[in-house]
N, C-alpha and C. Protein backbone atom coordinates (compact mmCIF):
# COMPACT_ATOMS: atom_id res chain seq x y z
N UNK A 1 0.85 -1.17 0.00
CA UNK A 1 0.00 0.00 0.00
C UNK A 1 0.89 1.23 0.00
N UNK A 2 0.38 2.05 -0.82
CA UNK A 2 1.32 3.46 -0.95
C UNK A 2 0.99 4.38 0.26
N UNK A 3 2.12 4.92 1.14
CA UNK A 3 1.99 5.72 1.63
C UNK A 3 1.63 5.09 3.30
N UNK A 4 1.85 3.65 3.55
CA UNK A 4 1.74 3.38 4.92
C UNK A 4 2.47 3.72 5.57
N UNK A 5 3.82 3.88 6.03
CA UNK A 5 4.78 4.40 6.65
C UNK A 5 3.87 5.49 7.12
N UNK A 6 3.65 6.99 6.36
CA UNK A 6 3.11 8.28 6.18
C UNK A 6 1.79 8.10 7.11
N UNK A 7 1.08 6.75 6.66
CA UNK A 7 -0.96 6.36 7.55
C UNK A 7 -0.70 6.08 8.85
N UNK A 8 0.42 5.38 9.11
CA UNK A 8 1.16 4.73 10.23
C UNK A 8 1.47 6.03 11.26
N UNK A 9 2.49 6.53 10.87
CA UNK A 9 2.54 8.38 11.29
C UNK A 9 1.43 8.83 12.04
N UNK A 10 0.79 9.29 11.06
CA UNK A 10 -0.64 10.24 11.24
C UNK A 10 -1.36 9.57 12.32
N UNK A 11 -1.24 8.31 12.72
CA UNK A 11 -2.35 7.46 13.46
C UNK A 11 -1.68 7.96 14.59
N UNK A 12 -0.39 7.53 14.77
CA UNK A 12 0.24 7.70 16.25
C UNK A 12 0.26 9.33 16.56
N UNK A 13 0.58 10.40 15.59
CA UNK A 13 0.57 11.69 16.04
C UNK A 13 -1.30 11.88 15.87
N UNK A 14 -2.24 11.57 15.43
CA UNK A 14 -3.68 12.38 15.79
C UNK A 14 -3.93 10.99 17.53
N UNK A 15 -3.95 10.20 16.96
CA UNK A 15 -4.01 8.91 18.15
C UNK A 15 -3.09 9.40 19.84
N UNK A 16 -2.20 10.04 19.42
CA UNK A 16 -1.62 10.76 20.78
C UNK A 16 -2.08 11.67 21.40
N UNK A 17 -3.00 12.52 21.02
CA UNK A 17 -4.07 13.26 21.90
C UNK A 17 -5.33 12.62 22.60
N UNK A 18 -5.92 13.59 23.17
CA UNK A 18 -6.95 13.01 24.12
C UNK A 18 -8.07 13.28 23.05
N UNK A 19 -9.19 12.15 23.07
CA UNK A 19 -9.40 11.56 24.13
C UNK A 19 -8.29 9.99 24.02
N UNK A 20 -7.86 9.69 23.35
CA UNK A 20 -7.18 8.16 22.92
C UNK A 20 -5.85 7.83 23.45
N UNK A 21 -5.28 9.21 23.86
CA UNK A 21 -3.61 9.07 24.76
C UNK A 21 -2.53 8.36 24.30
N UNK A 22 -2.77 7.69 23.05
CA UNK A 22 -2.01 6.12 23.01
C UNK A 22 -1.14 6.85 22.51
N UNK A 23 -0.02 5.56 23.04
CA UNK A 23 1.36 5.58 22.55
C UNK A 23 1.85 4.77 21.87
N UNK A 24 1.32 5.02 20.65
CA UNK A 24 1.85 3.78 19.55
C UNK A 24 2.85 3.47 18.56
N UNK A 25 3.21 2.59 18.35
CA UNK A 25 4.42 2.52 17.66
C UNK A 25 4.63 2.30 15.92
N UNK A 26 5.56 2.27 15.03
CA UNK A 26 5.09 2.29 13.54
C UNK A 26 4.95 0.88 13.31
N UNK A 27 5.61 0.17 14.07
CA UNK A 27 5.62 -1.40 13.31
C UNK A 27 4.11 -2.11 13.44
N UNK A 28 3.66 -1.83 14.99
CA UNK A 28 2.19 -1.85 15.43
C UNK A 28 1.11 -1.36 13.98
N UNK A 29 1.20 0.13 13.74
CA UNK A 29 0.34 0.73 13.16
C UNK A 29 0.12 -0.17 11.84
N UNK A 30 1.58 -0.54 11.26
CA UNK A 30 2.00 -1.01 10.00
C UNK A 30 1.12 -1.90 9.82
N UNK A 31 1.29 -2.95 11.06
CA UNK A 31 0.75 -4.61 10.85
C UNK A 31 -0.50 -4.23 10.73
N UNK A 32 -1.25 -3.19 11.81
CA UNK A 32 -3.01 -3.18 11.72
C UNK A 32 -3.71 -2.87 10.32
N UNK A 33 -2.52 -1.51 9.58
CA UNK A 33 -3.16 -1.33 8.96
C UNK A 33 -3.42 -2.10 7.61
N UNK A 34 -2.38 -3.25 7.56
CA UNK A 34 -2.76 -4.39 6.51
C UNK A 34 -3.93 -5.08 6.78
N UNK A 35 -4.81 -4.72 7.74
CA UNK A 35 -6.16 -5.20 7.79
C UNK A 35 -6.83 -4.47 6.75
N UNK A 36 -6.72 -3.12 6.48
CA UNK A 36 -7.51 -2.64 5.72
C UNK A 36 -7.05 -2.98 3.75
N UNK A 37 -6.07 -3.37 3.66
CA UNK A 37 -5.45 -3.80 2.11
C UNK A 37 -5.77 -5.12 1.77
N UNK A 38 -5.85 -6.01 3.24
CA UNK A 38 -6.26 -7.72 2.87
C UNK A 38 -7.84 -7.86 2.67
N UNK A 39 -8.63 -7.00 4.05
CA UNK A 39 -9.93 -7.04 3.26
C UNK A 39 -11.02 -6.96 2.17
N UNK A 40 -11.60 -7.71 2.05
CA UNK A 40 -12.58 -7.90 1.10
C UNK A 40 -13.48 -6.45 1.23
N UNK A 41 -13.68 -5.48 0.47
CA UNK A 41 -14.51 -4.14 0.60
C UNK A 41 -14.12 -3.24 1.00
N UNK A 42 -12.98 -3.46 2.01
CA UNK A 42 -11.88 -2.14 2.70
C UNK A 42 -12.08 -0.94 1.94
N UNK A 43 -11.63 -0.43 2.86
CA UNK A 43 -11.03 0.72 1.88
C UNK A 43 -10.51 2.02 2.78
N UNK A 44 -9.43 2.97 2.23
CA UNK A 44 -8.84 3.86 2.70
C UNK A 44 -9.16 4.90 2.38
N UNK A 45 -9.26 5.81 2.96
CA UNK A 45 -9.44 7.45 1.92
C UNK A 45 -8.63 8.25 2.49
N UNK A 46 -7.54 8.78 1.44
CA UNK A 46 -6.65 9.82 2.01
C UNK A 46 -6.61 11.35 1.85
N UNK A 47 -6.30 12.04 2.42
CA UNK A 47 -6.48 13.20 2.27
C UNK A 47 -4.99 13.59 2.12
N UNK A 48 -4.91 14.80 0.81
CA UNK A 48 -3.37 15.30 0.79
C UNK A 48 -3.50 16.70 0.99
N UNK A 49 -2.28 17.14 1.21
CA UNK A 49 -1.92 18.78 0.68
C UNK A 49 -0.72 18.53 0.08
N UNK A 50 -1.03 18.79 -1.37
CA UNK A 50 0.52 18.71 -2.60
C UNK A 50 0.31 17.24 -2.19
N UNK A 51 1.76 16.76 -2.06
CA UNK A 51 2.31 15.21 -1.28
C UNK A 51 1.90 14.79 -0.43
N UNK A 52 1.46 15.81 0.81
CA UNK A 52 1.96 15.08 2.07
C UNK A 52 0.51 14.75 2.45
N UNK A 53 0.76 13.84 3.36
CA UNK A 53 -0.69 13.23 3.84
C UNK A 53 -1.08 13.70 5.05
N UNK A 54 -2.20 14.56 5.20
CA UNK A 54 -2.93 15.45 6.02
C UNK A 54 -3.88 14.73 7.45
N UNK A 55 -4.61 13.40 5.93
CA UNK A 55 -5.81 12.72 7.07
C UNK A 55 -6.11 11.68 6.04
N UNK A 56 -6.65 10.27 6.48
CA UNK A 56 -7.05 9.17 6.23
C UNK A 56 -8.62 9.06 7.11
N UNK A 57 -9.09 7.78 6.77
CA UNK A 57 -10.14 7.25 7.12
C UNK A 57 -10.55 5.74 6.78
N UNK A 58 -10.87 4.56 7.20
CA UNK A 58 -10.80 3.40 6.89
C UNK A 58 -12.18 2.77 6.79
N UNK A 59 -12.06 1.86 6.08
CA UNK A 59 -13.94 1.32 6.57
C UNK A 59 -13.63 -0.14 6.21
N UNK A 60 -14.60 -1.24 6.45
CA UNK A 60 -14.27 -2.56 6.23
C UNK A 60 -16.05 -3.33 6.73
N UNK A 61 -15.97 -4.21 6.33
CA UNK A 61 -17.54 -4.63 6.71
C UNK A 61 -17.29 -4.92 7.90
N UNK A 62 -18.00 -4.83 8.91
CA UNK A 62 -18.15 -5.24 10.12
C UNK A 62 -17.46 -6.55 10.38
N UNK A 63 -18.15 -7.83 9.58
CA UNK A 63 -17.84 -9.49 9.60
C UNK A 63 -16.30 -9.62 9.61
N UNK A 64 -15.51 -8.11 9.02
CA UNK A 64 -13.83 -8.62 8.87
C UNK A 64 -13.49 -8.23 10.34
N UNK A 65 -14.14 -7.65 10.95
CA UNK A 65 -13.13 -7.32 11.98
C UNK A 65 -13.15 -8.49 13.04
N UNK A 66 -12.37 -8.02 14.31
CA UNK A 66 -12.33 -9.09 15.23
C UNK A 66 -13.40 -9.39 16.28
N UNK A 67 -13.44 -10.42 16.69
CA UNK A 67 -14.66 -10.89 17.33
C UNK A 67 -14.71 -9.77 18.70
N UNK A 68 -13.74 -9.54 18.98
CA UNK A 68 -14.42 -8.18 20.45
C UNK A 68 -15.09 -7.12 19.76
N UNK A 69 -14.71 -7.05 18.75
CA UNK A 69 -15.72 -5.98 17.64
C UNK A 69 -16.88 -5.84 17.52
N UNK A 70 -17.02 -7.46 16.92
CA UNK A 70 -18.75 -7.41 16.61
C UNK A 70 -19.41 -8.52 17.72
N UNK A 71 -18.49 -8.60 18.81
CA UNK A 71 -19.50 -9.20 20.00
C UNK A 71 -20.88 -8.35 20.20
N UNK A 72 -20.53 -7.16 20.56
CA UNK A 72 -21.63 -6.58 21.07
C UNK A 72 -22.90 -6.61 20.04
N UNK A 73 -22.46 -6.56 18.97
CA UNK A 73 -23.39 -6.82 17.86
C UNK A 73 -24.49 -8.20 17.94
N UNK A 74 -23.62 -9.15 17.98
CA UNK A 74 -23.99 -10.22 18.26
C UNK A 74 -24.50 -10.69 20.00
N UNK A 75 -24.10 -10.07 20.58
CA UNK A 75 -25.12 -10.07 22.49
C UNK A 75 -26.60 -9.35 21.99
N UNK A 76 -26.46 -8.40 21.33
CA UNK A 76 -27.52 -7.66 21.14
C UNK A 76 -28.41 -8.20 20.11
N UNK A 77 -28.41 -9.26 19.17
CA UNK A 77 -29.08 -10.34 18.12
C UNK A 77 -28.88 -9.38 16.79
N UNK A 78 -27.95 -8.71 16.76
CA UNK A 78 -27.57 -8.11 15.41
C UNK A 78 -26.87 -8.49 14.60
N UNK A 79 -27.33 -8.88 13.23
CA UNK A 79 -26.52 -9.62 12.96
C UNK A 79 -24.80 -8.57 12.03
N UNK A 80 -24.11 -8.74 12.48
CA UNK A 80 -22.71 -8.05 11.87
C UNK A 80 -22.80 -8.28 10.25
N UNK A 81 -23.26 -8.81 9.58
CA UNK A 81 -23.00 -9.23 8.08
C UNK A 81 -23.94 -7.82 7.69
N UNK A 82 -24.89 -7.24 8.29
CA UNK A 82 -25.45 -6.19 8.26
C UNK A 82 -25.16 -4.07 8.65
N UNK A 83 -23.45 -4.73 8.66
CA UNK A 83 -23.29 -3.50 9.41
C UNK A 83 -21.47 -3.29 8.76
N UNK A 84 -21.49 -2.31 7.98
CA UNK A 84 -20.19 -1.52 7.64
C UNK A 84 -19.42 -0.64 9.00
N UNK A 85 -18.50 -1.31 8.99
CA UNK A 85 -17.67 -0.89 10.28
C UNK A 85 -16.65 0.64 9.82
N UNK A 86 -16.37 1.37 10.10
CA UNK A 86 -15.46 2.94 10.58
C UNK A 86 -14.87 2.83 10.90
N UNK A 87 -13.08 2.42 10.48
CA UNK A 87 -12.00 1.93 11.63
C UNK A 87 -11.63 3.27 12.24
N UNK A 88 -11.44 4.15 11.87
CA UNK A 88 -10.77 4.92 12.44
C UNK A 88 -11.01 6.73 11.39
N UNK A 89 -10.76 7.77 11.54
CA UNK A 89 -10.78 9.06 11.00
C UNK A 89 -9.53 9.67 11.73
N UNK A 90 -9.16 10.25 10.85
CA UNK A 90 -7.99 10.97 11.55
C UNK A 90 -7.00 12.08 10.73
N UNK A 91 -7.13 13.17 11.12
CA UNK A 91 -6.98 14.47 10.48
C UNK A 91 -6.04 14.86 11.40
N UNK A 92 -5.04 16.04 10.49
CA UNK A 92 -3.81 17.03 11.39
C UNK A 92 -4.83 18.31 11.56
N UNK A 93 -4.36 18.56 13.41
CA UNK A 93 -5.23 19.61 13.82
C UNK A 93 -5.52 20.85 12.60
N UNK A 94 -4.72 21.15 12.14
CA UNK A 94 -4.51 22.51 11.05
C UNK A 94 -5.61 22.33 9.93
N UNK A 95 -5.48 20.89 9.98
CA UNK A 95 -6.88 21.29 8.92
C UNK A 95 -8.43 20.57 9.15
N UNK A 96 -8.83 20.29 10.51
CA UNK A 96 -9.68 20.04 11.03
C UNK A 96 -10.60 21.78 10.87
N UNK A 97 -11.83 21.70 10.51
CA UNK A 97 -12.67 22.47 10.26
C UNK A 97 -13.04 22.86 9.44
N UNK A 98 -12.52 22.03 8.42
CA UNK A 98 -12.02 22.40 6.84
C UNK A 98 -13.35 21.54 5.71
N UNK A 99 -14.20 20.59 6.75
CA UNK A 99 -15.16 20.06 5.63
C UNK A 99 -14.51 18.62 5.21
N UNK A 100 -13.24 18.16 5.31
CA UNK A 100 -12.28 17.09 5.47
C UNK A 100 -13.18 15.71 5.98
N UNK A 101 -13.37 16.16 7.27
CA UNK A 101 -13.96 15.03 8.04
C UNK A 101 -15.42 14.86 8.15
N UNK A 102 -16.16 15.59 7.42
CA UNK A 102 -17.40 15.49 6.27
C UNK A 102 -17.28 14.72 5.21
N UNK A 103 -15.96 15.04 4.41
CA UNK A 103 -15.52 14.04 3.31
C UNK A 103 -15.52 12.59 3.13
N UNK A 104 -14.33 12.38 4.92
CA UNK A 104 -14.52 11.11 4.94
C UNK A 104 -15.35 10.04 5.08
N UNK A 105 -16.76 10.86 6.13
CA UNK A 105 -17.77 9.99 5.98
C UNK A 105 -18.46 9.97 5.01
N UNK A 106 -18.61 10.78 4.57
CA UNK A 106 -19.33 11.01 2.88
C UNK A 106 -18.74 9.50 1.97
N UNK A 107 -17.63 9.51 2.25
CA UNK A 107 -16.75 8.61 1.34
C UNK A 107 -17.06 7.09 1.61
N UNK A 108 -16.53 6.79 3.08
CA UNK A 108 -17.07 5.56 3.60
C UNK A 108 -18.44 5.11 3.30
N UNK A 109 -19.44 6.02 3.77
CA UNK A 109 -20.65 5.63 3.66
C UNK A 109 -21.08 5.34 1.74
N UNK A 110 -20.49 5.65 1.05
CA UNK A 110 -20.45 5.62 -0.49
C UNK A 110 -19.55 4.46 -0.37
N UNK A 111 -18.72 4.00 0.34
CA UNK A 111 -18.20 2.60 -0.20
C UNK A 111 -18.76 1.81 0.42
N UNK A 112 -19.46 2.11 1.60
CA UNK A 112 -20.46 1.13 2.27
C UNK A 112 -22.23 0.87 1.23
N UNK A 113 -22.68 1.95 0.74
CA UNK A 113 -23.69 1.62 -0.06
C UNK A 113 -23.28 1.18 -1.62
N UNK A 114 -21.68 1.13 -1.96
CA UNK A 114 -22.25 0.44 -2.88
C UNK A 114 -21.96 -0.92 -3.50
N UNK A 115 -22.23 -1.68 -1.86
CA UNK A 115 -22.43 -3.11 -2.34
C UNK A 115 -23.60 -3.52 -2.16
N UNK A 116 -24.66 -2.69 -1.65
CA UNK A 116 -26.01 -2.52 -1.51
C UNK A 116 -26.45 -4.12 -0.52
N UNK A 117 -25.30 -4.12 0.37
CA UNK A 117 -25.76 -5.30 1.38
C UNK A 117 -26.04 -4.84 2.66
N UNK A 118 -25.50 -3.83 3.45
CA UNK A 118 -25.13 -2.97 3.89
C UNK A 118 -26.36 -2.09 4.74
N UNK A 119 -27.02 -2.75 6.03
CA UNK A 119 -27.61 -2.06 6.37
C UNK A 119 -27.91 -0.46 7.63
N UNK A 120 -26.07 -0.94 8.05
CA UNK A 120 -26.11 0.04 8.72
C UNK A 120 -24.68 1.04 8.52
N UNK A 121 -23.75 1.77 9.32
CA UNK A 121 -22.67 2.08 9.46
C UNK A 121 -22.47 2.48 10.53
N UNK A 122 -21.48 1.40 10.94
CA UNK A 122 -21.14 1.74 12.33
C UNK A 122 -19.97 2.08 12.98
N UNK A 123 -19.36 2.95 14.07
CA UNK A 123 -18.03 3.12 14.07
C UNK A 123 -18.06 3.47 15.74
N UNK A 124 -16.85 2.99 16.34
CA UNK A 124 -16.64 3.33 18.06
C UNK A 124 -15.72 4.21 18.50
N UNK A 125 -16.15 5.31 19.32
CA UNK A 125 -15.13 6.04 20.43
C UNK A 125 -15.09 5.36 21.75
N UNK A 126 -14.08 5.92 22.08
CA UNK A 126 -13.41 5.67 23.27
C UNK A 126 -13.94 6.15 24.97
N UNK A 127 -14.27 5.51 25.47
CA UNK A 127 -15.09 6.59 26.49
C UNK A 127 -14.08 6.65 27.87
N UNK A 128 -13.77 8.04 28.01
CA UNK A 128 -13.05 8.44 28.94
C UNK A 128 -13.39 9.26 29.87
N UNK A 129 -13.62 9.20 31.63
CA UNK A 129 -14.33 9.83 31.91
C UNK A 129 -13.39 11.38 32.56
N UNK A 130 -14.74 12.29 32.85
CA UNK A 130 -15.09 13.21 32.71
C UNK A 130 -13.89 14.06 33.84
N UNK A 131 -13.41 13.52 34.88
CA UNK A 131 -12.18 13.79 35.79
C UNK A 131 -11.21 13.21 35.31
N UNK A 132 -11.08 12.54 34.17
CA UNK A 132 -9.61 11.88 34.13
C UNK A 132 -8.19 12.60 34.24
N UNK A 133 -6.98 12.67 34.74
CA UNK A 133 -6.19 13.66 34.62
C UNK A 133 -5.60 14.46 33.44
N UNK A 134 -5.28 13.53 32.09
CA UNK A 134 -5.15 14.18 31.13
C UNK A 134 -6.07 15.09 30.33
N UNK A 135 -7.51 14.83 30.62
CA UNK A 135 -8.70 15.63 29.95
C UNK A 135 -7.81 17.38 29.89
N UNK A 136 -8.15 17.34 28.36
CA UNK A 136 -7.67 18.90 28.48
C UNK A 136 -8.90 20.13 28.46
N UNK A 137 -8.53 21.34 29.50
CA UNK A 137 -9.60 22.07 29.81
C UNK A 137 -10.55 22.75 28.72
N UNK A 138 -11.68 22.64 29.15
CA UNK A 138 -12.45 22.96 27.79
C UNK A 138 -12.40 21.92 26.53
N UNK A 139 -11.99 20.38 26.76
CA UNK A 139 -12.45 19.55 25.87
C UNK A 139 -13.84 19.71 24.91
N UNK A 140 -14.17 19.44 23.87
CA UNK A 140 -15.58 19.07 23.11
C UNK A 140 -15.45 18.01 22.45
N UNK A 141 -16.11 17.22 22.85
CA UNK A 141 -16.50 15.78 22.20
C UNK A 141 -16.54 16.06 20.82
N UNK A 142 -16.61 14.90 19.76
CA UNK A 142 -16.70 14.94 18.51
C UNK A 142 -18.83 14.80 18.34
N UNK A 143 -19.63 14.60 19.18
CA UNK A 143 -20.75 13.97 19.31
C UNK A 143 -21.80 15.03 18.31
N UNK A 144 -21.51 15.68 19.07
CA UNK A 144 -21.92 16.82 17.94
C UNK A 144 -21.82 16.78 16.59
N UNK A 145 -20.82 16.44 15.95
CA UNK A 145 -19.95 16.38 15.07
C UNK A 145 -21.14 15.33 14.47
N UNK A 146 -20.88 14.16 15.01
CA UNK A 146 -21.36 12.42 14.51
C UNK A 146 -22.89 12.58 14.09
N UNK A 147 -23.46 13.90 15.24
CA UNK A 147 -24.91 13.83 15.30
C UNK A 147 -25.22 14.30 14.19
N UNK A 148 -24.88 15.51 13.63
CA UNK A 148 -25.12 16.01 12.67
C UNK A 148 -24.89 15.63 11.43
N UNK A 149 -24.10 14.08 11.06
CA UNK A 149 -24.16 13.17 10.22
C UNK A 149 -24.99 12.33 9.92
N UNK A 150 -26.21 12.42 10.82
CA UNK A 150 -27.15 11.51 11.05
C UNK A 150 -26.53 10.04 11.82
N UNK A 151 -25.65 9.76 12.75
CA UNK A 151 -25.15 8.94 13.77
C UNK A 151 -25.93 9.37 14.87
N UNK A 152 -26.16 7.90 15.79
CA UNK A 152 -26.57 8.00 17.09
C UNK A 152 -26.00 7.18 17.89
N UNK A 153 -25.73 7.61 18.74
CA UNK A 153 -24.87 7.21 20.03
C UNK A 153 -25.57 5.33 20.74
N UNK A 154 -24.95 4.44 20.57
CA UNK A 154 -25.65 3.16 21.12
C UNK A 154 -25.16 2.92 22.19
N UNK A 155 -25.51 3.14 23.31
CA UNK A 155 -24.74 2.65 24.50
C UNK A 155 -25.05 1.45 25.04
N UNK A 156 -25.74 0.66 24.59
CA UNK A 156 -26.04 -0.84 24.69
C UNK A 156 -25.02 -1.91 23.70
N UNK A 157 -24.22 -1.04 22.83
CA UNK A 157 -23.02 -1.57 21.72
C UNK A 157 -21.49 -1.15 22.25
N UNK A 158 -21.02 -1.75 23.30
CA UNK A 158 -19.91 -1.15 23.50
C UNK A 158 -18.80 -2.68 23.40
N UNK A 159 -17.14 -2.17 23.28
CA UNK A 159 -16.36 -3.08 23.24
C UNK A 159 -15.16 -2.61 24.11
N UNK A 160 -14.44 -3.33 24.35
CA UNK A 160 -13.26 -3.20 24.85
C UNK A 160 -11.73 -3.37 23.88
N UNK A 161 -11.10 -2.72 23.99
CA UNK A 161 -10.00 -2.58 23.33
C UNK A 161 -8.70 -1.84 24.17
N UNK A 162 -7.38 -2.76 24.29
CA UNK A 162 -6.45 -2.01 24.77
C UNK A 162 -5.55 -1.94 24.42
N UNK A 163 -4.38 -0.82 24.69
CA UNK A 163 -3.35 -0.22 24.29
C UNK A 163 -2.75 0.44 25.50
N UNK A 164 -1.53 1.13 25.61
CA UNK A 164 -0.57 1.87 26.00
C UNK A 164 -1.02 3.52 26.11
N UNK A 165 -1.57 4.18 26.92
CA UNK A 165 -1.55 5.23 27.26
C UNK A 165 -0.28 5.97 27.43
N UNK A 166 0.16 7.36 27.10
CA UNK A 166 1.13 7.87 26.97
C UNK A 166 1.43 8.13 28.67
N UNK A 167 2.77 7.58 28.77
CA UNK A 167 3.13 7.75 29.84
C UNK A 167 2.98 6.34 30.97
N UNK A 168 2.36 5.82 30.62
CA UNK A 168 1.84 4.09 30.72
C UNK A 168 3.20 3.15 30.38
N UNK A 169 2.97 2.41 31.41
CA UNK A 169 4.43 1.10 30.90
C UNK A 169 3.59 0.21 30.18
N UNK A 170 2.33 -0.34 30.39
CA UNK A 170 1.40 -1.32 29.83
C UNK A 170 0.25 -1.07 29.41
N UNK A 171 -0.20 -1.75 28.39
CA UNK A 171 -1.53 -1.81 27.66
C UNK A 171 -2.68 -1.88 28.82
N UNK A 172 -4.10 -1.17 28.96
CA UNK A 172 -5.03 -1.33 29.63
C UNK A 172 -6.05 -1.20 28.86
N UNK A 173 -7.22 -1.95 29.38
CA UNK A 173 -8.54 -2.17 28.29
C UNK A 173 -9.09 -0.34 28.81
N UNK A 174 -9.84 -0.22 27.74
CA UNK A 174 -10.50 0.88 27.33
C UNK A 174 -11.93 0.57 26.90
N UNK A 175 -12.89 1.01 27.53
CA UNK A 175 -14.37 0.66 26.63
C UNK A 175 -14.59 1.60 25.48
N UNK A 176 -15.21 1.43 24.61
CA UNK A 176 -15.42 2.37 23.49
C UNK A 176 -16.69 1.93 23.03
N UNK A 177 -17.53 2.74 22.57
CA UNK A 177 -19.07 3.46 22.29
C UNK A 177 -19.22 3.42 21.40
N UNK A 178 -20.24 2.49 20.54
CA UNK A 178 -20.17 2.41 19.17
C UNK A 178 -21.57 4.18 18.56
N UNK A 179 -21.34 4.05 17.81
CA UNK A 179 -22.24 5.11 16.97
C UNK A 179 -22.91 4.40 15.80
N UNK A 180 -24.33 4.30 15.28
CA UNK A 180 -24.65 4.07 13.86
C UNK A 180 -24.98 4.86 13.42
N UNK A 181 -26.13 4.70 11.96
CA UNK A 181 -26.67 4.87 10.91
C UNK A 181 -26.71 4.43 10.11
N UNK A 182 -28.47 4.35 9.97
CA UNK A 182 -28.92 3.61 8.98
C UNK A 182 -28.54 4.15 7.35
N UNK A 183 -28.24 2.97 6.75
CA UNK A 183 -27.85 3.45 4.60
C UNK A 183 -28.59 3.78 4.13
């Protein structure tokens, strides 16, 4: 894939702020992100200025990802073969506000409708609470953001996922909050 080194990057520098803290590494990023080149429907969308790569976005059907993924899907009698998964969005602060991260869902959701199997789109944040010490003052959620895409918040769809917090010697689970919408 062109330009992983560069996707790899961008993950660990937007991924190193709050709310996500992580401290991740390139070889890590490298391996995950060959999930999105081996899958069946994947797909990447990059964003440039000139060369350089600004912001990405990933999508994949739900069924590819890993089973802590679409557990909750499946506790809840949903079936995952029904649901386009959101791996990740991720933009350099400088050009966040720019209509960018409108793009990307615009984009996903267009590679999610057009295999016309596809009944929902779904994608998870991270939920961190509200005293944590790193929270920076005057945080704003992205929720706003999601809502006005037509996403709604499922708090009966959540998963666990862990990693390395900056400043952390070891990986700790993290719950994260899925979001849909219907195609």
């Amino acid at each position: 894939m062109p330009y992983l080194s560069e996707l790899a990057a961008l993950r660990i520098e937007v991924f190193r702020d709050w709310p996500y803290i992580y401290d991740g590494n390139p070889a890590y990023e490298e391996k995950y992100l060959h999930t999105y080149i081996e899958a069946e429907r994947a797909a990447v969308v990059v964003a440039f200025e000139e060369d350089a790569v600004i912001g990405a976005a990933t999508c994949l059907p739900l069924a590819a990802e890993p089973s802590h993924v679409r557990q909750p899907f499946i506790a809840n009698q949903l079936d995952p073969q029904d649901y386009f998964y959101f791996g990740e969005s991720v933009l350099r602060k400088a050009y966040r506000g720019r209509g960018i991260g409108v793009g990307f869902f615009q984009a996903r959701e267009a590679q999610a409708r057009s295999f016309m199997v596809y009944k929902t789109a779904a994608f998870c944040a991270v939920q961190r609470p509200d005293e944590h010490p790193m929270r920076p003052a005057g945080f704003v959620t992205l929720d706003a953001f999601w809502g006005k895409r037509g996403y709604a918040k499922q708090p009966r769809l959540q998963c666990k996922m862990s990693w390395t917090d900056r400043g952390e010697a070891e990986q700790t689970e993290k719950t994260l909050t899925f979001w849909t919408k219907k195609l």
